[in-house]
Protein backbone atom coordinates (compact mmCIF):
# COMPACT_ATOMS: atom_id res chain seq x y z
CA UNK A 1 1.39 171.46 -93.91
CA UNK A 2 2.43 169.69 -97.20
CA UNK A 3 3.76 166.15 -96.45
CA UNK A 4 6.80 164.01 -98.66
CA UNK A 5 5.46 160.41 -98.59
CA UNK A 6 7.37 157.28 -100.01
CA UNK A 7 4.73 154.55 -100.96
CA UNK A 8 5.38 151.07 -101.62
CA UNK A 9 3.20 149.04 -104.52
CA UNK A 10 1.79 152.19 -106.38
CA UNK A 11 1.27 150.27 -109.40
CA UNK A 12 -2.17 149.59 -108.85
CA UNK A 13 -4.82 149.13 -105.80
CA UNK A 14 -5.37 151.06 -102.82
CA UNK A 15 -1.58 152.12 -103.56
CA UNK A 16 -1.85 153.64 -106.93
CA UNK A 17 -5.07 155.14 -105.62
CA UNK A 18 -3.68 156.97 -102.24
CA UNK A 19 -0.53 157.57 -104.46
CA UNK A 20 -2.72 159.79 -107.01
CA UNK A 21 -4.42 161.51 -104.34
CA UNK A 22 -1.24 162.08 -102.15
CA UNK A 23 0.19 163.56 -105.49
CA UNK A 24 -3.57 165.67 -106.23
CA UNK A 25 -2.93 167.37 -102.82
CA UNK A 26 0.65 168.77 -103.47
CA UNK A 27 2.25 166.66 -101.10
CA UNK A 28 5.71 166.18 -102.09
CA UNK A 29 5.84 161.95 -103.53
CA UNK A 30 8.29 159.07 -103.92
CA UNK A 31 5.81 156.44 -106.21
CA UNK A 32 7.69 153.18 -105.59
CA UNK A 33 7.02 149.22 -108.17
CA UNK A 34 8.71 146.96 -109.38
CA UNK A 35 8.51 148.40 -112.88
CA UNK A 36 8.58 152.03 -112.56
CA UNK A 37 7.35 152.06 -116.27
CA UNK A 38 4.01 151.63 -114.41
CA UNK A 39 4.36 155.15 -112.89
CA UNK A 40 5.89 157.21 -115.67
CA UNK A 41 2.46 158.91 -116.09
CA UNK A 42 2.11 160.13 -112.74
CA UNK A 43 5.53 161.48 -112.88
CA UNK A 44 4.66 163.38 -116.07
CA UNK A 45 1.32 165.09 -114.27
CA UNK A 46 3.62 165.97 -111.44
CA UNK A 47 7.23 166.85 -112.41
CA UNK A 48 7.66 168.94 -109.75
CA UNK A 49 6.31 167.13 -106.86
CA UNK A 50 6.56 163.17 -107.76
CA UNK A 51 9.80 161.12 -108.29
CA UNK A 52 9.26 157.41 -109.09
CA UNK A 53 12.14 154.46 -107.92
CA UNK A 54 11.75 150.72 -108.46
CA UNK A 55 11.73 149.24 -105.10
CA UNK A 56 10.91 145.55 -104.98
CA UNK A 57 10.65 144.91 -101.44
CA UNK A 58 12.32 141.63 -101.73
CA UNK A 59 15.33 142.94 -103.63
CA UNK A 60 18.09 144.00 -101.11
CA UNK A 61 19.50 147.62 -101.03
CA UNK A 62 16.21 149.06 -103.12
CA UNK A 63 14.59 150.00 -100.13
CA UNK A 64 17.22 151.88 -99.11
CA UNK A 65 17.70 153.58 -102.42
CA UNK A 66 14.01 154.55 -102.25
CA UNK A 67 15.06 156.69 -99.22
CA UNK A 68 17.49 158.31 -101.21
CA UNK A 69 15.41 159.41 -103.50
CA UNK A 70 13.61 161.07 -100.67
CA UNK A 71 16.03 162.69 -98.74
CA UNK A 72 18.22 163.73 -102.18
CA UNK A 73 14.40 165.27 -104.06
CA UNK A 74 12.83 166.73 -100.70
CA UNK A 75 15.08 166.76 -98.19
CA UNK A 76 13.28 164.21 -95.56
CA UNK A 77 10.16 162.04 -95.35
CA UNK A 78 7.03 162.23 -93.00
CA UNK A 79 5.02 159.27 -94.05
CA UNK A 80 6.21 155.62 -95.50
CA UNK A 81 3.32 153.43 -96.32
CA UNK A 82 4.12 149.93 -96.25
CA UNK A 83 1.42 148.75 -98.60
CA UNK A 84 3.30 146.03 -101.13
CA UNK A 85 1.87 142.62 -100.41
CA UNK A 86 -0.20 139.95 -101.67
CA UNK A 87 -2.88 137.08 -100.85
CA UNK A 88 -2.97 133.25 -100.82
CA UNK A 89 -5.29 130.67 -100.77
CA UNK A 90 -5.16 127.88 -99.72
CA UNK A 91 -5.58 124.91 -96.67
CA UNK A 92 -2.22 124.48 -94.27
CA UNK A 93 -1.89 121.21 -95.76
CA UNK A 94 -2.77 121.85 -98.91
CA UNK A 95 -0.04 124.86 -99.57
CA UNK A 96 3.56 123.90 -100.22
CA UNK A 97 6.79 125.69 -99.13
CA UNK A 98 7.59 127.56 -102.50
CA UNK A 99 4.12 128.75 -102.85
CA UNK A 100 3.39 130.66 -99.47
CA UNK A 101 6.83 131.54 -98.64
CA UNK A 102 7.38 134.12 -101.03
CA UNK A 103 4.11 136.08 -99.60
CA UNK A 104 6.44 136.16 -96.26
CA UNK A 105 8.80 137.70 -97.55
CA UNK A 106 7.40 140.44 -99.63
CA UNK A 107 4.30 140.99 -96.90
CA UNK A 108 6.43 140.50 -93.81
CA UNK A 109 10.50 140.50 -94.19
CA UNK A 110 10.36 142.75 -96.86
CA UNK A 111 7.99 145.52 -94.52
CA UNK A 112 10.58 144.92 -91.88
CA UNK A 113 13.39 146.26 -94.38
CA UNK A 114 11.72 149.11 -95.97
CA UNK A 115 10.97 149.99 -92.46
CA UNK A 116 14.45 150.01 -91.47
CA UNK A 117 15.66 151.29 -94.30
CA UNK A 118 13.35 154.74 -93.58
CA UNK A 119 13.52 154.92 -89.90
CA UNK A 120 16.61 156.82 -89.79
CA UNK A 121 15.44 159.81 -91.99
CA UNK A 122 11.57 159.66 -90.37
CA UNK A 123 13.06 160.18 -86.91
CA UNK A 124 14.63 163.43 -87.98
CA UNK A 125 11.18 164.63 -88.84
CA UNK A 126 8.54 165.15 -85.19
CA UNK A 127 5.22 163.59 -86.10
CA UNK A 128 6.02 161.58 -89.18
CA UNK A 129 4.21 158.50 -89.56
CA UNK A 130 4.46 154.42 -90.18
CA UNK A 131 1.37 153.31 -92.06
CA UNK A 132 1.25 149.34 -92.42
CA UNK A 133 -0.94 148.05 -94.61
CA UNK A 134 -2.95 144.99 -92.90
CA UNK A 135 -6.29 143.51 -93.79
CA UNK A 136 -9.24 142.26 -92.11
CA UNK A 137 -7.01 139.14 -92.50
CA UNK A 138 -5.01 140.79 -89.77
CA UNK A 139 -7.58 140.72 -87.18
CA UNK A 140 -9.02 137.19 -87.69
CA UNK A 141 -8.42 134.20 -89.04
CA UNK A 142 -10.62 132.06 -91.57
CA UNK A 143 -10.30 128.77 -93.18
CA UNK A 144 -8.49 129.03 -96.83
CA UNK A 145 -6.50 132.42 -96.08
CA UNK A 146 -4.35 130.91 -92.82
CA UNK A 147 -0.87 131.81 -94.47
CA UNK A 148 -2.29 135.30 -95.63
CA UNK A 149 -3.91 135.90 -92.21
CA UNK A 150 -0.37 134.54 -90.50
CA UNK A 151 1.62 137.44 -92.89
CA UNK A 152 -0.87 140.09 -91.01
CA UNK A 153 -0.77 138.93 -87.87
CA UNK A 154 2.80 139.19 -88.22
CA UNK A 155 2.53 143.20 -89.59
CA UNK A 156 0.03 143.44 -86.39
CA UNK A 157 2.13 142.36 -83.86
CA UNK A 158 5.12 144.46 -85.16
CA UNK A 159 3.19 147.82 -85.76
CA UNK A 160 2.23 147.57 -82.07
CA UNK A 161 5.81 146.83 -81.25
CA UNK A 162 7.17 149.49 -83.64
CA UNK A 163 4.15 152.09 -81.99
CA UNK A 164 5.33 151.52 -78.33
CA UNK A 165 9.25 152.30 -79.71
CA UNK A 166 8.64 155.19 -81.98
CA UNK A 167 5.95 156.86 -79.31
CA UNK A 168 8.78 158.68 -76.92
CA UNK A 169 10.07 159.73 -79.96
CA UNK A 170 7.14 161.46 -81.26
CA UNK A 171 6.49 159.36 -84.23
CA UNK A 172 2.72 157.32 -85.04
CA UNK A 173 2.31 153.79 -86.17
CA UNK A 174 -0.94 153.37 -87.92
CA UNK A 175 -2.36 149.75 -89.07
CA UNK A 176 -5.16 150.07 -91.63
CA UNK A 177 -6.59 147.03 -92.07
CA UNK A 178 -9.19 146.96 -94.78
CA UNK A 179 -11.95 144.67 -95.66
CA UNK A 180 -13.07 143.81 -99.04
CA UNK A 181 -12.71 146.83 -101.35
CA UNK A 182 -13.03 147.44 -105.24
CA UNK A 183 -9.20 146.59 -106.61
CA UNK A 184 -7.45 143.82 -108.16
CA UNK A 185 -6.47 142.34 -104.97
CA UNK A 186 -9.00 138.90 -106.00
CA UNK A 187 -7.39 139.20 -109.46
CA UNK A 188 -3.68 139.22 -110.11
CA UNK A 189 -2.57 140.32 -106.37
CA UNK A 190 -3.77 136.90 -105.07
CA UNK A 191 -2.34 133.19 -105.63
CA UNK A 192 -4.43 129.69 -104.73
CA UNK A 193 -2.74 126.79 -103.57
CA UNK A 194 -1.93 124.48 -106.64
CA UNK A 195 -3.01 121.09 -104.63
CA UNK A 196 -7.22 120.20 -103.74
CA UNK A 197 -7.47 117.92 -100.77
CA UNK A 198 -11.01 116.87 -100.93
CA UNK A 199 -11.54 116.24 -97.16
CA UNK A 200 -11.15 120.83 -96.92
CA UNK A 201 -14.50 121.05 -99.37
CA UNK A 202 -16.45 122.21 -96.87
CA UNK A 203 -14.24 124.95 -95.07
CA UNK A 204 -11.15 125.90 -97.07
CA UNK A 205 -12.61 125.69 -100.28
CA UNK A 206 -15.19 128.48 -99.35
CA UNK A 207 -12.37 130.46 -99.89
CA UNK A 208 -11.61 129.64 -103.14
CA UNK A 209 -15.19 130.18 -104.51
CA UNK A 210 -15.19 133.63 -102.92
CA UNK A 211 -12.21 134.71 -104.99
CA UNK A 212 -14.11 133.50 -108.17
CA UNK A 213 -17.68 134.95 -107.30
CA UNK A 214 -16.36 138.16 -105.89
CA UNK A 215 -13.52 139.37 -107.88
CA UNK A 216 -14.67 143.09 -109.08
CA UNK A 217 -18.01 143.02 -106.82
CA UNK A 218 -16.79 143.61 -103.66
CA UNK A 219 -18.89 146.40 -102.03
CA UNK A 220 -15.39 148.89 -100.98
CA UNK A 221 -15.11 152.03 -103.00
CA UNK A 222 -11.60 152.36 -103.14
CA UNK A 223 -11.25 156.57 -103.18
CA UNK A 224 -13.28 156.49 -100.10
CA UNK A 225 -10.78 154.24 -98.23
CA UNK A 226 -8.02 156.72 -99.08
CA UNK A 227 -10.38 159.57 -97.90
CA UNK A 228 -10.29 157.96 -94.63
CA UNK A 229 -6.41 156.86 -94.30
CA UNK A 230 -6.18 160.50 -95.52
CA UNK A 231 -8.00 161.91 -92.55
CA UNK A 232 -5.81 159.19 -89.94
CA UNK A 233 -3.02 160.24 -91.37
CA UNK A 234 -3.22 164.05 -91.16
CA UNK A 235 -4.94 163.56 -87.71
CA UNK A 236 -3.13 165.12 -84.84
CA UNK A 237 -3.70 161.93 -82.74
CA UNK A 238 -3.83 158.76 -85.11
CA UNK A 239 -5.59 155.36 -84.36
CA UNK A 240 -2.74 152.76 -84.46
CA UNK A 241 -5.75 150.16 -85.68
CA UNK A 242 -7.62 151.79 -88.71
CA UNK A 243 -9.91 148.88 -89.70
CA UNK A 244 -11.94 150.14 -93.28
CA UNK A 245 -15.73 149.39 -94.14
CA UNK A 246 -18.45 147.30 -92.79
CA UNK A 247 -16.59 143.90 -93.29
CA UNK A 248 -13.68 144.94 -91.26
CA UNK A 249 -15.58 146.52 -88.49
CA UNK A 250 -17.96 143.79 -88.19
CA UNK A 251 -14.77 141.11 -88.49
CA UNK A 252 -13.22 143.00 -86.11
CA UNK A 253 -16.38 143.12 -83.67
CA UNK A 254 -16.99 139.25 -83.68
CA UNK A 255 -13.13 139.09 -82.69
CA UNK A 256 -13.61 140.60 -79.38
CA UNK A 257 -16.95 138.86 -78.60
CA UNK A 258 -15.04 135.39 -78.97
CA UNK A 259 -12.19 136.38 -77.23
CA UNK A 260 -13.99 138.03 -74.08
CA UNK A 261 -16.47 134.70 -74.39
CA UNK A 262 -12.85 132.36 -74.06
CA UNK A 263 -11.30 134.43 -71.12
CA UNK A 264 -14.82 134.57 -68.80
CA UNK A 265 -15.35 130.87 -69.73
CA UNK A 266 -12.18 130.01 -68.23
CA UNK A 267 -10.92 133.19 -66.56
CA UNK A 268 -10.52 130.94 -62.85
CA UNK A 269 -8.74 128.10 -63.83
CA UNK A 270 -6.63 129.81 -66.31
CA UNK A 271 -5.72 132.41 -63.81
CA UNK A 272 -4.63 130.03 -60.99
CA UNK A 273 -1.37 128.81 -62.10
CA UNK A 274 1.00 130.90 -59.81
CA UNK A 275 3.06 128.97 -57.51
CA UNK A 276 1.14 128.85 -53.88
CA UNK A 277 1.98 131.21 -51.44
């Protein structure tokens, strides 16, 4: 059954890339930037099936005229994607205030809105779907990326939230969270941390060196990723934790090993801290 999806951030990465084969299928498309001059092509291969809106999710009331376009071209929607968002590197102390907040609110407050913003016309279709773009990031933390990996967390604790609310209702949550993959995400979709602090050479500043050594190398074929949210998607029983390629699945691995190795360690004395009988 042909889908209408409204994506967020289709102007390049794993959006653009799930937005062009979204619109390849024949599903019915709201393409959603900042600049909707980056879409205008797509459009024009799809005039029948693809409307484009600018949507910055930061911007208030363009999330909601997204859904407009939606309802007011198609007549509902089945999937949002929340996939805007951006990276930052950087130490805790290193990073100031007007360099990590805005990641916040375009990876976290401005989810929330778009979210709330499309609720009301999902829940009038059964089975439509909230996919929320994490990241490895999401699962684990590592030195260098703790105000990225904080954003993630956050979109991972409210996906499971939003899943439990939207399940009686007949609705799926899904949280891809993918690891390194073939984009521009290293390149213009990430920021660094203006300040050094030389005493973080050895464990933040890995970070840093990553983004220069890997940017355009990573080992993620990016069509393949969208193959696979594809098949989660269109599944009649989603996972609500997608994690994508080896570096996810093995990030996500070493995550439970240290967190079943921390609750044996000190599962008696941690338990025993009800009042006596």
């Amino acid at each position: 059954m042909k889908k209408t999806w409204l994506i967020t951030g289709c102007s390049s990465g794993l959006g653009r890339q799930l937005a062009e084969a979204v619109a390849a299928r024949g599903d019915k498309l709201v393409a959603t930037a900042r600049s909707v001059q980056t879409l205008n092509d797509l459009q024009a291969r799809y005039p029948r099936t693809v409307r484009v809106a600018t949507l910055d999710v930061t911007a208030p009331g363009d999330a909601a005229r997204a859904v407009a376009v939606a309802e007011d071209a198609f007549g509902g929607l089945n999937v949002l994607v929340n996939n805007a968002g951006f990276g930052f590197i950087g130490a805790i102390e290193e990073a100031e205030p007007h360099e990590y907040r805005p990641m916040f609110e375009t990876n976290v407050f401005g989810l929330i809105e778009t979210t709330r913003a499309a609720l009301p016309l999902l829940r009038r279709t059964a089975g439509a779907c909230v996919v929320n773009l994490s990241s490895g990031a999401g699962i684990a933390g590592s030195a260098g990326s703790g105000y990225y990996n904080a954003t993630k967390f956050a979109v991972e604790g409210l996906s499971e939230a939003l899943a439990q609310e939207l399940r009686p209702l007949g609705l799926n949550v899904i949280i891809v969270e993918p690891g390194p993959f073939r984009t521009d995400f290293l390149g213009r979709s990430i920021a660094s941390a203006g300040r050094r602090i030389e005493a973080y050479a050895q464990s933040a500043h890995a970070r840093r060196l990553y983004r220069e050594s890997n940017d355009g190398k990573q080992a993620g074929d990016p069509m393949k990723a969208v193959a696979v949210m594809l098949q989660a998607i269109d599944a009649e029983h989603p996972p609500l934790h997608l994690p994508l390629g080896p570096a996810a699945h093995r990030i996500a691995e070493q995550k439970l090993a240290a967190l079943r190795a921390d609750i044996d360690a000190w599962r008696d004395r941690s338990i025993a801290t009800d009042f006596d009988a």
